[in-house]
PDB file of N, CA and C in Angstrom:
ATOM      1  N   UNK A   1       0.819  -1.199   0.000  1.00  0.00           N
ATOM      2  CA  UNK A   1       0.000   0.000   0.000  1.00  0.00           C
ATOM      3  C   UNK A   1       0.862   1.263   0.000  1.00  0.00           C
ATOM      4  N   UNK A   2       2.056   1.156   0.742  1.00  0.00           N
ATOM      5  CA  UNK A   2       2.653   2.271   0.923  1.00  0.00           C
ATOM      6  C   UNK A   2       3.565   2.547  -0.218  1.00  0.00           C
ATOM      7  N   UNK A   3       3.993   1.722  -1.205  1.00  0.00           N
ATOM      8  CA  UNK A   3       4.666   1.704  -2.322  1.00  0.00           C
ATOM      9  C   UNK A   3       3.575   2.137  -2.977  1.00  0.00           C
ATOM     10  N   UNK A   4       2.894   1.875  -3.305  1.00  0.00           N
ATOM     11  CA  UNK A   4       1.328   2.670  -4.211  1.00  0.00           C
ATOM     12  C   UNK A   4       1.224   4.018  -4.210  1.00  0.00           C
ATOM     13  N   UNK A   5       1.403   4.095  -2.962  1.00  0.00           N
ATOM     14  CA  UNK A   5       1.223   6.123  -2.438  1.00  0.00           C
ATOM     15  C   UNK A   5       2.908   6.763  -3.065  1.00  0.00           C
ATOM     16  N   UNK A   6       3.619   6.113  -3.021  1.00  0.00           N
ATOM     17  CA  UNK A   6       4.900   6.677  -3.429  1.00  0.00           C
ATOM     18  C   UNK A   6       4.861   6.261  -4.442  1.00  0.00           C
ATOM     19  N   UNK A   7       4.997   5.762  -5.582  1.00  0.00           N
ATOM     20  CA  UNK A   7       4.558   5.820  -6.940  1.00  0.00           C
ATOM     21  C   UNK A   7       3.431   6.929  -7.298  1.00  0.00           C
ATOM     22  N   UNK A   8       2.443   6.933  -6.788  1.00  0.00           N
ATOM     23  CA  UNK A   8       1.627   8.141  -7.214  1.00  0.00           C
ATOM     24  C   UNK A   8       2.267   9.490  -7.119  1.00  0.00           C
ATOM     25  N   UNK A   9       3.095   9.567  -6.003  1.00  0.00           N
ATOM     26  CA  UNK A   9       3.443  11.213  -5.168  1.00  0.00           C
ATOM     27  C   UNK A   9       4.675  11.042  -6.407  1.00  0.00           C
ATOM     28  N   UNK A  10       5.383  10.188  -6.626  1.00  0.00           N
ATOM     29  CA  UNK A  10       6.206  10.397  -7.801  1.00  0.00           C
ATOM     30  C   UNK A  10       5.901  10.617  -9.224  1.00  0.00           C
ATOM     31  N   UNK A  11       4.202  10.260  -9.121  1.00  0.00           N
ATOM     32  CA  UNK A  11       3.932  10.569 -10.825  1.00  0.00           C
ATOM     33  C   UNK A  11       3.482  11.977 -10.736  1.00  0.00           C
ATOM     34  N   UNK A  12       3.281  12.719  -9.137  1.00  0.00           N
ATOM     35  CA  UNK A  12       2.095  13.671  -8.980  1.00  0.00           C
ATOM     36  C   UNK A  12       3.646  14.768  -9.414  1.00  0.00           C
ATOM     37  N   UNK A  13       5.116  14.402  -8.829  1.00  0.00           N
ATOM     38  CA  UNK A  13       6.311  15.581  -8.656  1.00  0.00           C
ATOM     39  C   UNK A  13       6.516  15.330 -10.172  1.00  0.00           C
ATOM     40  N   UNK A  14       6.635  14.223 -10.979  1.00  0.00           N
ATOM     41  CA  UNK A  14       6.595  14.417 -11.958  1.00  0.00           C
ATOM     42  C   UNK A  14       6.123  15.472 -13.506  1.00  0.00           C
ATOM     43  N   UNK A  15       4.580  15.288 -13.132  1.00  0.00           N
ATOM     44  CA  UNK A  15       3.530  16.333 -13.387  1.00  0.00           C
ATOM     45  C   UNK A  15       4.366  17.814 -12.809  1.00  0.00           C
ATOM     46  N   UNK A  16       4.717  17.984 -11.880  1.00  0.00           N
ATOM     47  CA  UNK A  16       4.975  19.613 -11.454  1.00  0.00           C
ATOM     48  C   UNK A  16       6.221  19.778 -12.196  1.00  0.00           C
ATOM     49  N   UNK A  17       6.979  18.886 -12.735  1.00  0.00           N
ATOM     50  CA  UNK A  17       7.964  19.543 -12.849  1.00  0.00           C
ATOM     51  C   UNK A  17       8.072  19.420 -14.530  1.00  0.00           C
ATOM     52  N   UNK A  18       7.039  19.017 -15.295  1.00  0.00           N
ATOM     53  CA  UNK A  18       7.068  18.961 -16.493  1.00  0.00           C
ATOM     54  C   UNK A  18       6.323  20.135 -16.623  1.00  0.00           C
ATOM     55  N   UNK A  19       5.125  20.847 -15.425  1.00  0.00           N
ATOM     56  CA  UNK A  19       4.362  21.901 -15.689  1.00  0.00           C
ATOM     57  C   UNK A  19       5.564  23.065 -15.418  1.00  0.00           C
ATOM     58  N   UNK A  20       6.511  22.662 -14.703  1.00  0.00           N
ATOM     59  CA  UNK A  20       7.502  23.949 -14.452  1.00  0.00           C
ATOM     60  C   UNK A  20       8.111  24.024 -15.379  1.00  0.00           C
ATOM     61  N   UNK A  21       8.401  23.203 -16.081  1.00  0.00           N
ATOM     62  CA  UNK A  21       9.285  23.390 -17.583  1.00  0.00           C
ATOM     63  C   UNK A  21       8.426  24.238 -18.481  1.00  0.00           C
ATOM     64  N   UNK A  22       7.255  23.579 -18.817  1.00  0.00           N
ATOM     65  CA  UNK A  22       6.678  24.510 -19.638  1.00  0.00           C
ATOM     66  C   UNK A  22       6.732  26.285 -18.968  1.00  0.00           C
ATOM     67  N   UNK A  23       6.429  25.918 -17.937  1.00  0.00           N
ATOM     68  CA  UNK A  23       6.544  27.633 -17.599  1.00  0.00           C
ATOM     69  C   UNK A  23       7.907  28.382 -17.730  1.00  0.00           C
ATOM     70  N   UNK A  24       8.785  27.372 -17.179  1.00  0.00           N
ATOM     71  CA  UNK A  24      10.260  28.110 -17.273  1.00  0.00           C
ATOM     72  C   UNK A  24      10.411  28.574 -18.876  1.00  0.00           C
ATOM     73  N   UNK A  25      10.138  27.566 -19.479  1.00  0.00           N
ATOM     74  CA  UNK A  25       9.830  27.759 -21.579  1.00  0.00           C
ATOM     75  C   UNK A  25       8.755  29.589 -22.063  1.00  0.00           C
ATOM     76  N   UNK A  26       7.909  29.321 -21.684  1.00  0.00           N
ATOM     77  CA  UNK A  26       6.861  30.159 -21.600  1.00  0.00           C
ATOM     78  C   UNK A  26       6.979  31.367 -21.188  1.00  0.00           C
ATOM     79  N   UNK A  27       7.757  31.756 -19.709  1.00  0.00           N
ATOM     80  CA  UNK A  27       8.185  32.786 -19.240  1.00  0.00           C
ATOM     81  C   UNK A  27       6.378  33.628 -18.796  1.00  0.00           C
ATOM     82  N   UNK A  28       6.239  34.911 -19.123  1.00  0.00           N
ATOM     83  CA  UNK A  28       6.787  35.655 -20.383  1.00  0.00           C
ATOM     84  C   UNK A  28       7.688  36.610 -19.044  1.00  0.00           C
ATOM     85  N   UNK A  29       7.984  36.392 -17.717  1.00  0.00           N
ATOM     86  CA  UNK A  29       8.900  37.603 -17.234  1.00  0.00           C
ATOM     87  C   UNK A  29       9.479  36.247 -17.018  1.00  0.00           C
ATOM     88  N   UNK A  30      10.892  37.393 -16.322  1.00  0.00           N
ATOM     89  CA  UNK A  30      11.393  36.716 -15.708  1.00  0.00           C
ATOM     90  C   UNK A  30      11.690  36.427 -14.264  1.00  0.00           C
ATOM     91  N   UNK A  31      10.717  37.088 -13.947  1.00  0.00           N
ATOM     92  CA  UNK A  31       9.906  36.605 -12.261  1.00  0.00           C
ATOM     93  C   UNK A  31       9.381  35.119 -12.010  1.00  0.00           C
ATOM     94  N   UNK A  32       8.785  34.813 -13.437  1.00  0.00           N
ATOM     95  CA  UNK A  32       7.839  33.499 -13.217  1.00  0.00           C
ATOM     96  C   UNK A  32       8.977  32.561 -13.948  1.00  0.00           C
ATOM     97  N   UNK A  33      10.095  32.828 -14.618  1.00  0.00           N
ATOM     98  CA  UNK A  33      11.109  32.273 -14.891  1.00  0.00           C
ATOM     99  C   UNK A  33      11.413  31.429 -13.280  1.00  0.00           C
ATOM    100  N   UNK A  34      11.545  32.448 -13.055  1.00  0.00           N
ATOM    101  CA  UNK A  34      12.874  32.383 -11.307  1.00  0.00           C
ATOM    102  C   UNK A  34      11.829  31.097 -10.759  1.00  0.00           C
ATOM    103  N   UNK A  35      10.477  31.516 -10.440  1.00  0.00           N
ATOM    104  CA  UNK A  35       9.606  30.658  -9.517  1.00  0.00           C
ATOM    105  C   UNK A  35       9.849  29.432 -10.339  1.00  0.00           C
ATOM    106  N   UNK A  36       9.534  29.001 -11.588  1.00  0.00           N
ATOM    107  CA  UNK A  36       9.254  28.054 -12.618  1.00  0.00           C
ATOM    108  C   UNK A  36      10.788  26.880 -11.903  1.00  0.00           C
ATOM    109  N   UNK A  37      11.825  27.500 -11.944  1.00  0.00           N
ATOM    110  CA  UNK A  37      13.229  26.781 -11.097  1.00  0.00           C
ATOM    111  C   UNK A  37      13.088  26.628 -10.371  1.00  0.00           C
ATOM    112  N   UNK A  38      12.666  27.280  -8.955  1.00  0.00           N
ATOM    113  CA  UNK A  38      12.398  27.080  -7.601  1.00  0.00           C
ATOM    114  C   UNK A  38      11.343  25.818  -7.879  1.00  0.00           C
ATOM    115  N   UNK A  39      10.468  26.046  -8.404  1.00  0.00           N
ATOM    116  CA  UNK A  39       9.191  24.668  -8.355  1.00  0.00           C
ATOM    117  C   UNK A  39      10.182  23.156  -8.930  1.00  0.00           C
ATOM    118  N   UNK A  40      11.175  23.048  -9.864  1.00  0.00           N
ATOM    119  CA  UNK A  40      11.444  22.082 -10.311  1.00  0.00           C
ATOM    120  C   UNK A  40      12.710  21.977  -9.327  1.00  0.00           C
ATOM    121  N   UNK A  41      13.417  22.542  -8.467  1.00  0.00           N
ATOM    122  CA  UNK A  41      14.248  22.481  -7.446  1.00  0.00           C
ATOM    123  C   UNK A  41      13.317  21.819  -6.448  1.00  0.00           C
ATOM    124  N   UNK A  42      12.869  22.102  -5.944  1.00  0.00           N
ATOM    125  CA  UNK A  42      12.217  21.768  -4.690  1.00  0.00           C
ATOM    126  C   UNK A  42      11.125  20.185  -5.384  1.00  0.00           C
ATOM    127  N   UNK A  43      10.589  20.367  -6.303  1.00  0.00           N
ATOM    128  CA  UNK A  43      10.182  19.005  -6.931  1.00  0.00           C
ATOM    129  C   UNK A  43      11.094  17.739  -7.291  1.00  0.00           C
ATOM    130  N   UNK A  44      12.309  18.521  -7.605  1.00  0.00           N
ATOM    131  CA  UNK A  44      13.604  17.462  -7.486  1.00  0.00           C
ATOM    132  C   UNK A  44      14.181  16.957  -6.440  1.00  0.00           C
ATOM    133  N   UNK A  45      14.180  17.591  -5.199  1.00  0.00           N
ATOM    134  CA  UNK A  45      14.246  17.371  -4.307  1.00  0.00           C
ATOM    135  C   UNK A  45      13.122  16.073  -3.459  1.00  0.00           C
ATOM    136  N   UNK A  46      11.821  16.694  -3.851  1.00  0.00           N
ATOM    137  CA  UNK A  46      10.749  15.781  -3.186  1.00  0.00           C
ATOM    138  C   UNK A  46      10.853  14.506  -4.079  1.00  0.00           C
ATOM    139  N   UNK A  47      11.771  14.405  -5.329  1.00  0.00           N
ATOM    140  CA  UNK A  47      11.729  13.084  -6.316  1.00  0.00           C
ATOM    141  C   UNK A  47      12.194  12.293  -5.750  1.00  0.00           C
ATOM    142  N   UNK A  48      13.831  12.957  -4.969  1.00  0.00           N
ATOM    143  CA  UNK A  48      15.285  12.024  -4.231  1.00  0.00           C
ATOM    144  C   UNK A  48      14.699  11.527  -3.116  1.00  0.00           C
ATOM    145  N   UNK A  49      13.798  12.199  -2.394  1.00  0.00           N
ATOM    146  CA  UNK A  49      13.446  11.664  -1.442  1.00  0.00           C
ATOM    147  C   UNK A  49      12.343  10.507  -1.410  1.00  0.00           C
ATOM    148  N   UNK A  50      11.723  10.887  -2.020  1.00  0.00           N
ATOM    149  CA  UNK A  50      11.037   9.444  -2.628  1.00  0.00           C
ATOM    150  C   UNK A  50      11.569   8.318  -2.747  1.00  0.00           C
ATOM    151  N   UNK A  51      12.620   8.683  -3.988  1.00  0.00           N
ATOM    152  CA  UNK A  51      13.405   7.306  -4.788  1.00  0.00           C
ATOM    153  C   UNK A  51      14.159   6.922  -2.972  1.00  0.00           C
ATOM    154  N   UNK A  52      14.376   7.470  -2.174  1.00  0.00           N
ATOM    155  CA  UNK A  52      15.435   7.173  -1.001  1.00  0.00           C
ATOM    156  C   UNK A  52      14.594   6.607  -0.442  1.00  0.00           C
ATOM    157  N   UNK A  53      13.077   6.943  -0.450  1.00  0.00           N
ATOM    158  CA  UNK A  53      12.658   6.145   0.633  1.00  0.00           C
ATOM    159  C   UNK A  53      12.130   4.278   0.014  1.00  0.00           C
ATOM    160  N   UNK A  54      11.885   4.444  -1.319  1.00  0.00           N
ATOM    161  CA  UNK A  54      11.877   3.620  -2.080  1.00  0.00           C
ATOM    162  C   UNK A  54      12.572   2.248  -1.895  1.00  0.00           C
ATOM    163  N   UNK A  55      13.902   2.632  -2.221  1.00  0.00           N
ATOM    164  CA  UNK A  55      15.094   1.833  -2.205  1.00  0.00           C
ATOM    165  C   UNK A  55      15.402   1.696  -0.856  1.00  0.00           C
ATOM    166  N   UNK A  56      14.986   2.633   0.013  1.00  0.00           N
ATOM    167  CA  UNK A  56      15.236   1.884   1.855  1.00  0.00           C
ATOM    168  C   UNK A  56      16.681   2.221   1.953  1.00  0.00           C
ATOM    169  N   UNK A  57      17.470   3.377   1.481  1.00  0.00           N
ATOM    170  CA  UNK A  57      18.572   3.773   1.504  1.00  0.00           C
ATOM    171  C   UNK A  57      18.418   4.959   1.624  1.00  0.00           C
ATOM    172  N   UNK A  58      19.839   5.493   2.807  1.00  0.00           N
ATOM    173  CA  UNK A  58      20.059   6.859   2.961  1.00  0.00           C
ATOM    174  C   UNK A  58      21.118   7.718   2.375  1.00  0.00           C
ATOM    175  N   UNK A  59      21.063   6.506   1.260  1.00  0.00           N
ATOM    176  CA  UNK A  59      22.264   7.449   0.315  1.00  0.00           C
ATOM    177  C   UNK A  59      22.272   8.869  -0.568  1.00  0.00           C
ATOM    178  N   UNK A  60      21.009   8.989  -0.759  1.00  0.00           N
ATOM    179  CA  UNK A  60      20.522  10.423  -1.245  1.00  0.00           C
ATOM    180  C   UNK A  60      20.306  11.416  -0.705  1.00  0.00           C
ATOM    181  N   UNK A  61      20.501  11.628   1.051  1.00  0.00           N
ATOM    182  CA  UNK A  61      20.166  12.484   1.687  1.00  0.00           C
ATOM    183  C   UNK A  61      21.389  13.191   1.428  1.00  0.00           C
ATOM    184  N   UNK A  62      22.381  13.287   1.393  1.00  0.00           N
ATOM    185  CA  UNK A  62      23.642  14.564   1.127  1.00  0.00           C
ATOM    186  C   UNK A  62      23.387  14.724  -0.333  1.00  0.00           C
ATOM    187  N   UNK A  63      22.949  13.932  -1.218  1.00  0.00           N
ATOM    188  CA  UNK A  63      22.496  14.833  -2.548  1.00  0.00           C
ATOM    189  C   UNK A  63      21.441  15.969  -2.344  1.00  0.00           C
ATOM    190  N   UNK A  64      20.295  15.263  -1.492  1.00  0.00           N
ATOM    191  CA  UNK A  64      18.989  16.138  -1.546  1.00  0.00           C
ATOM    192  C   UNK A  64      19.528  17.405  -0.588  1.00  0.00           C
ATOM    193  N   UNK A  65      20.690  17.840   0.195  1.00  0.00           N
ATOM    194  CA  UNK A  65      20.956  18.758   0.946  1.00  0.00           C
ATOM    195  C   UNK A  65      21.751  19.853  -0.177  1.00  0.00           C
ATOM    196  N   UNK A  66      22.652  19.291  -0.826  1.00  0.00           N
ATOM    197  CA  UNK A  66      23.090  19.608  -2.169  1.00  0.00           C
ATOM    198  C   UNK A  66      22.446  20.628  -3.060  1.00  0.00           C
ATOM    199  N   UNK A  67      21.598  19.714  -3.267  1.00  0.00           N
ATOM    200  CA  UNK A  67      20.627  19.948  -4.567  1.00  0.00           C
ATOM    201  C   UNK A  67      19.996  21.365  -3.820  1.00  0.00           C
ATOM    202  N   UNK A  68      19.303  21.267  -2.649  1.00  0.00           N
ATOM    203  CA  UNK A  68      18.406  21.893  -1.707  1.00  0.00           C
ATOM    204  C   UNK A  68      19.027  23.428  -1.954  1.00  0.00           C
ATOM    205  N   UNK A  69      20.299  23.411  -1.178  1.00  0.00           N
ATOM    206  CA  UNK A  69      21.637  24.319  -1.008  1.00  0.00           C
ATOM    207  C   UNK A  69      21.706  25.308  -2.374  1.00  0.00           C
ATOM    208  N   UNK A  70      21.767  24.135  -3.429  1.00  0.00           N
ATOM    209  CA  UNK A  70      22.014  25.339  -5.012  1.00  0.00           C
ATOM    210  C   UNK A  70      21.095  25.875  -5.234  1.00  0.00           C
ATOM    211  N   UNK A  71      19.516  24.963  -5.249  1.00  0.00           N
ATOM    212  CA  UNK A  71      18.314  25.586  -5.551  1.00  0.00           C
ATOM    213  C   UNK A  71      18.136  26.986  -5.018  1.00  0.00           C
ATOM    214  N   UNK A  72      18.295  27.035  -3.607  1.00  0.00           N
ATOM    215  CA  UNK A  72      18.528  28.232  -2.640  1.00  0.00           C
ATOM    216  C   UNK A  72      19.090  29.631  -3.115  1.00  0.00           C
ATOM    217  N   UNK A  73      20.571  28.893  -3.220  1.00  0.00           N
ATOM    218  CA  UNK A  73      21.233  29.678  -3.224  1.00  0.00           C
ATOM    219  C   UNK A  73      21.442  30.617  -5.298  1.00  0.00           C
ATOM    220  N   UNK A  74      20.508  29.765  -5.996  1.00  0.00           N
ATOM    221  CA  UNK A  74      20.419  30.444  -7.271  1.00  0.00           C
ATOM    222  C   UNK A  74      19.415  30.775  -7.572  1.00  0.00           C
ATOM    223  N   UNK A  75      18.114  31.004  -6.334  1.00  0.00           N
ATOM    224  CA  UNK A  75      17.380  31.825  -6.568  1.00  0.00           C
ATOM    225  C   UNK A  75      17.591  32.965  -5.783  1.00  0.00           C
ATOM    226  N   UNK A  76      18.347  33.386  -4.746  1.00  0.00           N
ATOM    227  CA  UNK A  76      19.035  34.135  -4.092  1.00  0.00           C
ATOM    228  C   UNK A  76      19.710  34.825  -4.787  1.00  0.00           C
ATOM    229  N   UNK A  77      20.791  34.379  -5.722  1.00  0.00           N
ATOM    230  CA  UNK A  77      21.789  35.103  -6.856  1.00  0.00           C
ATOM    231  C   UNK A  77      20.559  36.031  -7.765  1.00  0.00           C
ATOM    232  N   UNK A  78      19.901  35.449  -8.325  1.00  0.00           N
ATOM    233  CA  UNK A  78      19.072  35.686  -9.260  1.00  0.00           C
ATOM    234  C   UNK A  78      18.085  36.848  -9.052  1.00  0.00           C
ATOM    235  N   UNK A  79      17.396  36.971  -7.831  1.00  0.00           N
ATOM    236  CA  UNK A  79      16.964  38.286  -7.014  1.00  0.00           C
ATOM    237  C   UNK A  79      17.811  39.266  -6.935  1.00  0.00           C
ATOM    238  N   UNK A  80      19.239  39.210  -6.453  1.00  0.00           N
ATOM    239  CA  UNK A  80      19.737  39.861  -6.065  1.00  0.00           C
ATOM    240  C   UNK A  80      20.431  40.493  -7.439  1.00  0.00           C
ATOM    241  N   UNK A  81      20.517  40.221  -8.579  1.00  0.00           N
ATOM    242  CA  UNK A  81      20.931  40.436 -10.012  1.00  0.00           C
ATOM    243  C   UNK A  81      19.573  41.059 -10.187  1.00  0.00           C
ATOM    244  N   UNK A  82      18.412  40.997  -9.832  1.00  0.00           N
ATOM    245  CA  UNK A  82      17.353  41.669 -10.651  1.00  0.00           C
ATOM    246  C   UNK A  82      17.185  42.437  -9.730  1.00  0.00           C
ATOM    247  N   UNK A  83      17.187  42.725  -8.455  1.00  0.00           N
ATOM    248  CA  UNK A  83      17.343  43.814  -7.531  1.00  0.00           C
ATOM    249  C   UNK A  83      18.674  44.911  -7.978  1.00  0.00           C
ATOM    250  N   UNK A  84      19.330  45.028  -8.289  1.00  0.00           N
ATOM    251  CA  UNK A  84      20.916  45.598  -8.864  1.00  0.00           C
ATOM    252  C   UNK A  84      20.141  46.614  -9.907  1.00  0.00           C
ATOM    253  N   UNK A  85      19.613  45.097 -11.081  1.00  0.00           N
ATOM    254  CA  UNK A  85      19.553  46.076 -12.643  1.00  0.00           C
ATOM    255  C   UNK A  85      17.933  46.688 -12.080  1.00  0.00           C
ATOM    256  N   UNK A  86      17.500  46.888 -11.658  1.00  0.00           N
ATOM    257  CA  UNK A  86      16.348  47.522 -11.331  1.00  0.00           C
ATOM    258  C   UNK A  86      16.822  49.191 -10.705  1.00  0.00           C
ATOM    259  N   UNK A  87      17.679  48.740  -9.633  1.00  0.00           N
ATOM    260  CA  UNK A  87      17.961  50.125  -8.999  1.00  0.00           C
ATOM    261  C   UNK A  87      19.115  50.807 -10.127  1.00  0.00           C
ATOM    262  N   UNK A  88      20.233  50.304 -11.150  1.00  0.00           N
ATOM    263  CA  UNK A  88      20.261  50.404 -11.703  1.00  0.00           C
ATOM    264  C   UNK A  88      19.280  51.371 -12.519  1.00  0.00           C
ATOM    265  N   UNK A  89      18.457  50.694 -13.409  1.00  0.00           N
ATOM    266  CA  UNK A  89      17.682  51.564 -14.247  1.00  0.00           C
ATOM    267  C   UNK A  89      17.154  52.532 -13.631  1.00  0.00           C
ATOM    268  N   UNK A  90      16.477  52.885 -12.234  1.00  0.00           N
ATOM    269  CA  UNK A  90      15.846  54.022 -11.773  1.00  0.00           C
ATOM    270  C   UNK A  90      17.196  54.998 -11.374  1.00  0.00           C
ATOM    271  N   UNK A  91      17.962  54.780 -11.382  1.00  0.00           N
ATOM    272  CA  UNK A  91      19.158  56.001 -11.259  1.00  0.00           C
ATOM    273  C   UNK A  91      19.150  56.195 -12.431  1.00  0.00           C
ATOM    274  N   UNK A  92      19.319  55.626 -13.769  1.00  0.00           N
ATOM    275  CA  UNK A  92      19.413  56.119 -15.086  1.00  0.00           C
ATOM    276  C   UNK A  92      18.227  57.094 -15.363  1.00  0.00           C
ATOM    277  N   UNK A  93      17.272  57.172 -14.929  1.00  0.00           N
ATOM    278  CA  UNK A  93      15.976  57.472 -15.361  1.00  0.00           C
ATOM    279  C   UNK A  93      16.239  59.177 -15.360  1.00  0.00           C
ATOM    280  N   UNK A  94      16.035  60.069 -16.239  1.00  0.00           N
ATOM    281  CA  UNK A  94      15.678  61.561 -15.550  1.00  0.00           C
ATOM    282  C   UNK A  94      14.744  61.542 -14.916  1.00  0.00           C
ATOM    283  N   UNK A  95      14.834  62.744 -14.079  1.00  0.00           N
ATOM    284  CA  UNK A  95      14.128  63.337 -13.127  1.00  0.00           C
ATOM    285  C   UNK A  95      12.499  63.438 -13.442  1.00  0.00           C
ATOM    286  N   UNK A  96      12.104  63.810 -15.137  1.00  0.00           N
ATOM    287  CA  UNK A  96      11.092  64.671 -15.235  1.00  0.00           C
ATOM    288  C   UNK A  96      10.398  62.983 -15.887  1.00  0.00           C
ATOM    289  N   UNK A  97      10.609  61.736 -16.018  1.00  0.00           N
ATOM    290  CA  UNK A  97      10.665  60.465 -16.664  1.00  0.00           C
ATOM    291  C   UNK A  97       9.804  59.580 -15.394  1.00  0.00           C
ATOM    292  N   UNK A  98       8.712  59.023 -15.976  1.00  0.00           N
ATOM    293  CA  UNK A  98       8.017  58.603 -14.550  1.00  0.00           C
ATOM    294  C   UNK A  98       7.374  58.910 -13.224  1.00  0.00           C
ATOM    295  N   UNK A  99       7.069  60.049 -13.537  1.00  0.00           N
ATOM    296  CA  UNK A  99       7.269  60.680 -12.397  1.00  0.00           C
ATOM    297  C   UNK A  99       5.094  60.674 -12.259  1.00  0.00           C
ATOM    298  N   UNK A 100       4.710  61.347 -11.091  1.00  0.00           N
ATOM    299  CA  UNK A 100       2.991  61.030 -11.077  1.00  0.00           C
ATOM    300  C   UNK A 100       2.159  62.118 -12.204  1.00  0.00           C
ATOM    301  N   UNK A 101       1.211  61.370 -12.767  1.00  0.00           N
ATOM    302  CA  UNK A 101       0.621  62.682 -13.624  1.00  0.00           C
ATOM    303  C   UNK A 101      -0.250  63.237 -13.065  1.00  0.00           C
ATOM    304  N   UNK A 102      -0.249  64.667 -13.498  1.00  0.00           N
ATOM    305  CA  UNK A 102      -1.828  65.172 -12.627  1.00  0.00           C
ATOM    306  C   UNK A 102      -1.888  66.009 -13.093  1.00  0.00           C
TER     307      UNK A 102
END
C-alpha cells in the first residue's frame, strides 16, 4: 500500500515539474522564470526523497541537501541580479521620466 502512495506522489512531482518546464519555456517575465526553477528544485528534491525512501537507503540524503543548497542559493543570486539592474535603471531614469501625472 505504501509503495502505491509513493509511486503516485512520484507521478504527482513528476507532473509539477514537467508543468515547471513549460513555464520556465513560456516565461513571459522573468519573475515566473525564477519561480518556474524554484518549483522544479524543490520538486527534485521531493523526487530524491522518494526514490530514497523507495530503495530503503540513505544514500541520497547529502544529494537532496546539495541539490536543496544550489536551488537556494540560485534563486538568491538571481533576485539579487534583478534587484541591482532595477535600482540600476531608476538612477538612469531623468528626473522629469516617470514621475505622477496630474
Amino acid at each position: 500500500m505504501m509503495d502505491t502512495l509513493l509511486h503516485i506522489c512520484l507521478g504527482a512531482l513528476g507532473l509539477t515539474v514537467l508543468l515547471g518546464l513549460v513555464r520556465l519555456a513560456k516565461g513571459p517575465t522573468v519573475v515566473d522564470r525564477m519561480l518556474a526553477f524554484d518549483l522544479i528544485a524543490v520538486s527534485g528534491v521531493g523526487v530524491m526523497a522518494i526514490v530514497s525512501v523507495l530503495r530503503e537507503t540513505a544514500a541520497y540524503f547529502e544529494l537532496i541537501l546539495v541539490y536543496s543548497l544550489l536551488g537556494f542559493l540560485g534563486t538568491v543570486a538571481l533576485t539579487r541580479f534583478l534587484q541591482r539592474n532595477l535600482e540600476r535603471r531608476t538612477r538612469e531614469r531623468p528626473a522629469g521620466e516617470g514621475g505622477a501625472r496630474g
